[in-house]
Protein backbone atom coordinates (compact mmCIF):
# COMPACT_ATOMS: atom_id res chain seq x y z
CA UNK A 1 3.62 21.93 -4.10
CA UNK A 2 2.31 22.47 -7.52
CA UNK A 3 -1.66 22.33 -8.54
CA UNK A 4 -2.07 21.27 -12.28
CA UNK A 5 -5.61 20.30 -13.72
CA UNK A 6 -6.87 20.18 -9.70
CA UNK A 7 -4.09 17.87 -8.73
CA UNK A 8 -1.50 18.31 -6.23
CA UNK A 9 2.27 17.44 -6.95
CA UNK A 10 4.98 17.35 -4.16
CA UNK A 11 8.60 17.53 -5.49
CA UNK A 12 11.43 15.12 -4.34
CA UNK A 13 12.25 17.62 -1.40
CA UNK A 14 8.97 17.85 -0.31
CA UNK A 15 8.23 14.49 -0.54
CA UNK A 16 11.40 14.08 1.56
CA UNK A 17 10.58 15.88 4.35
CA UNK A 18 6.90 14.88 4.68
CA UNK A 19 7.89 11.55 5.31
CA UNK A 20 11.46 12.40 7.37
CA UNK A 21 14.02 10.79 4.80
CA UNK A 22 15.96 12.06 2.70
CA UNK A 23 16.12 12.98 -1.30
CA UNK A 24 17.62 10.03 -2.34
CA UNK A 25 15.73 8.03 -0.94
CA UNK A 26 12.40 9.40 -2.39
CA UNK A 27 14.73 9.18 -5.93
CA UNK A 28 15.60 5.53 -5.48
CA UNK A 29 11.78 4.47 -4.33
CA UNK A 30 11.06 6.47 -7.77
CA UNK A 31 13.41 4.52 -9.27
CA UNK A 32 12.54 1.38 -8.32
CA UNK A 33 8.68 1.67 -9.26
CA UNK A 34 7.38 1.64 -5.96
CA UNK A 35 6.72 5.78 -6.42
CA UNK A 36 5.67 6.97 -9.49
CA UNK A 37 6.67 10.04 -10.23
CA UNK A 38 6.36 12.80 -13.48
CA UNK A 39 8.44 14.96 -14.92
CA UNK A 40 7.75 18.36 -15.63
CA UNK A 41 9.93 20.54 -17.13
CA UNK A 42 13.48 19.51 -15.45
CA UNK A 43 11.63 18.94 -12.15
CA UNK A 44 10.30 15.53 -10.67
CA UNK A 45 7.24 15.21 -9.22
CA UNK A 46 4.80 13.40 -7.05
CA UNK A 47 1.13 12.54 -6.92
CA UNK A 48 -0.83 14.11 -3.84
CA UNK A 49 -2.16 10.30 -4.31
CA UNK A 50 0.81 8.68 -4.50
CA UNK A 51 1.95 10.35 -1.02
CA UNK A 52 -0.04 7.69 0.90
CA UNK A 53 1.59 4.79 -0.82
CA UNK A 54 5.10 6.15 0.49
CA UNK A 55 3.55 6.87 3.69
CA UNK A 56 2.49 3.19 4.21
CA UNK A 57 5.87 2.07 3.21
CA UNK A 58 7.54 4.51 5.83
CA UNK A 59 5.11 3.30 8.35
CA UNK A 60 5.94 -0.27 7.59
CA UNK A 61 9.77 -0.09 8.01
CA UNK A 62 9.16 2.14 10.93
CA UNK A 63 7.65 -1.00 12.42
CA UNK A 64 10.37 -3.42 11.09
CA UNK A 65 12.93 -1.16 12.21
CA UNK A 66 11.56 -0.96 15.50
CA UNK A 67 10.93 -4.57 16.44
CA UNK A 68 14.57 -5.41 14.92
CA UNK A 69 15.97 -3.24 17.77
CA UNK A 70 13.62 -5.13 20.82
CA UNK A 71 14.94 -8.33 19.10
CA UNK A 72 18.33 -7.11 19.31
CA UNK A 73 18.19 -6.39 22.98
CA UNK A 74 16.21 -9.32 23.81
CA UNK A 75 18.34 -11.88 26.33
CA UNK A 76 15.45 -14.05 26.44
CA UNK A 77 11.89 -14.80 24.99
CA UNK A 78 9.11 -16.79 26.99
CA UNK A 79 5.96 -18.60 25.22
CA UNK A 80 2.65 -17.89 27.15
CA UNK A 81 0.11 -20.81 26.53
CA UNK A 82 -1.73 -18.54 24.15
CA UNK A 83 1.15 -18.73 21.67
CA UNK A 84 2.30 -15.00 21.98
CA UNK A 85 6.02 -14.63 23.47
CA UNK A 86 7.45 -12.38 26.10
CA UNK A 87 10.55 -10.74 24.99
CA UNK A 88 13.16 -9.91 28.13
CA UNK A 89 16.48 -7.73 28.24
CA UNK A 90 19.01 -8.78 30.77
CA UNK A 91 18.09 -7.29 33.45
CA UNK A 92 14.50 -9.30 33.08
CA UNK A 93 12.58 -6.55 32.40
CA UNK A 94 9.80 -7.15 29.46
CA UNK A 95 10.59 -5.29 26.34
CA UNK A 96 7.43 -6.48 24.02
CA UNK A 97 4.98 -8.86 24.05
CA UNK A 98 4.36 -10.53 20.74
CA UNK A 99 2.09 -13.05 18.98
CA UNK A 100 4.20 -14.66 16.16
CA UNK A 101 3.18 -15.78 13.09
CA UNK A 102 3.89 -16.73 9.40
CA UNK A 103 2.34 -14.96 6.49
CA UNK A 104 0.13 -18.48 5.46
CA UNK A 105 -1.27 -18.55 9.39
CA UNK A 106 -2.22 -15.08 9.19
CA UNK A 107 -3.79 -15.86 5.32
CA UNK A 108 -5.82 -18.80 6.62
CA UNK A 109 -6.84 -16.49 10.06
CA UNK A 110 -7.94 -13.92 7.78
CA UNK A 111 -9.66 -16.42 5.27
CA UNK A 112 -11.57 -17.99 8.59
CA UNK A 113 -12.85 -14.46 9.34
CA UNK A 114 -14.14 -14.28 5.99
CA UNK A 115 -15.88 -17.03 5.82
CA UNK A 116 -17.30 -16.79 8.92
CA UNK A 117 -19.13 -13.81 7.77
């Protein structure tokens, strides 16, 4: 870590093992805009600010990754009156249980809370 005009910066390899990936893929979220980065010198770095934006985007395909895998083993899915679902493996035991929804239902739920305020 370096400390420049009370800042913190994390290089790629730091950066990399905080979040438990690897160097190129800190370089290629760089890249792609979604972590801005400076250079200094010949060395990359990272924004002590700019570490919780990649942490949110870790977290979020931590979840992605992890429901892909219950859907994967999923031999059946049951809807409960309340509109969440059951997910089942084969051997019937529940794996997760689940209310589904689009991204407009949960934009008008959240827009009901808000104007219910």
């Amino acid at each position: 870590m370096l400390t420049w005009n009370g800042e913190n910066y994390y290089t790629t390899a730091e950066i990399a093992e905080i979040l438990h990936v690897t160097p190129g893929t800190v370089r290629r979220k760089m890249a792609s805009g979604e972590l801005k980065a400076i250079t200094l010198g010949k060395m990359l770095y990272v924004l002590e600010s700019e570490l919780g934006k990649a942490l949110e985007w870790k977290d979020a395909n931590s979840n992605i990754d992890m429901y892909q895998r219950i859907l994967e083993h999923a031999a059946s899915v049951k809807q409960l009156p309340s509109g969440e679902c059951i997910f089942y493996n084969d051997d019937g035991e529940p794996l997760m249980q689940a209310k589904i929804a689009t991204a407009s239902g949960v934009a008008q739920s959240i827009g009901d809370d808000v104007d219910a305020e």
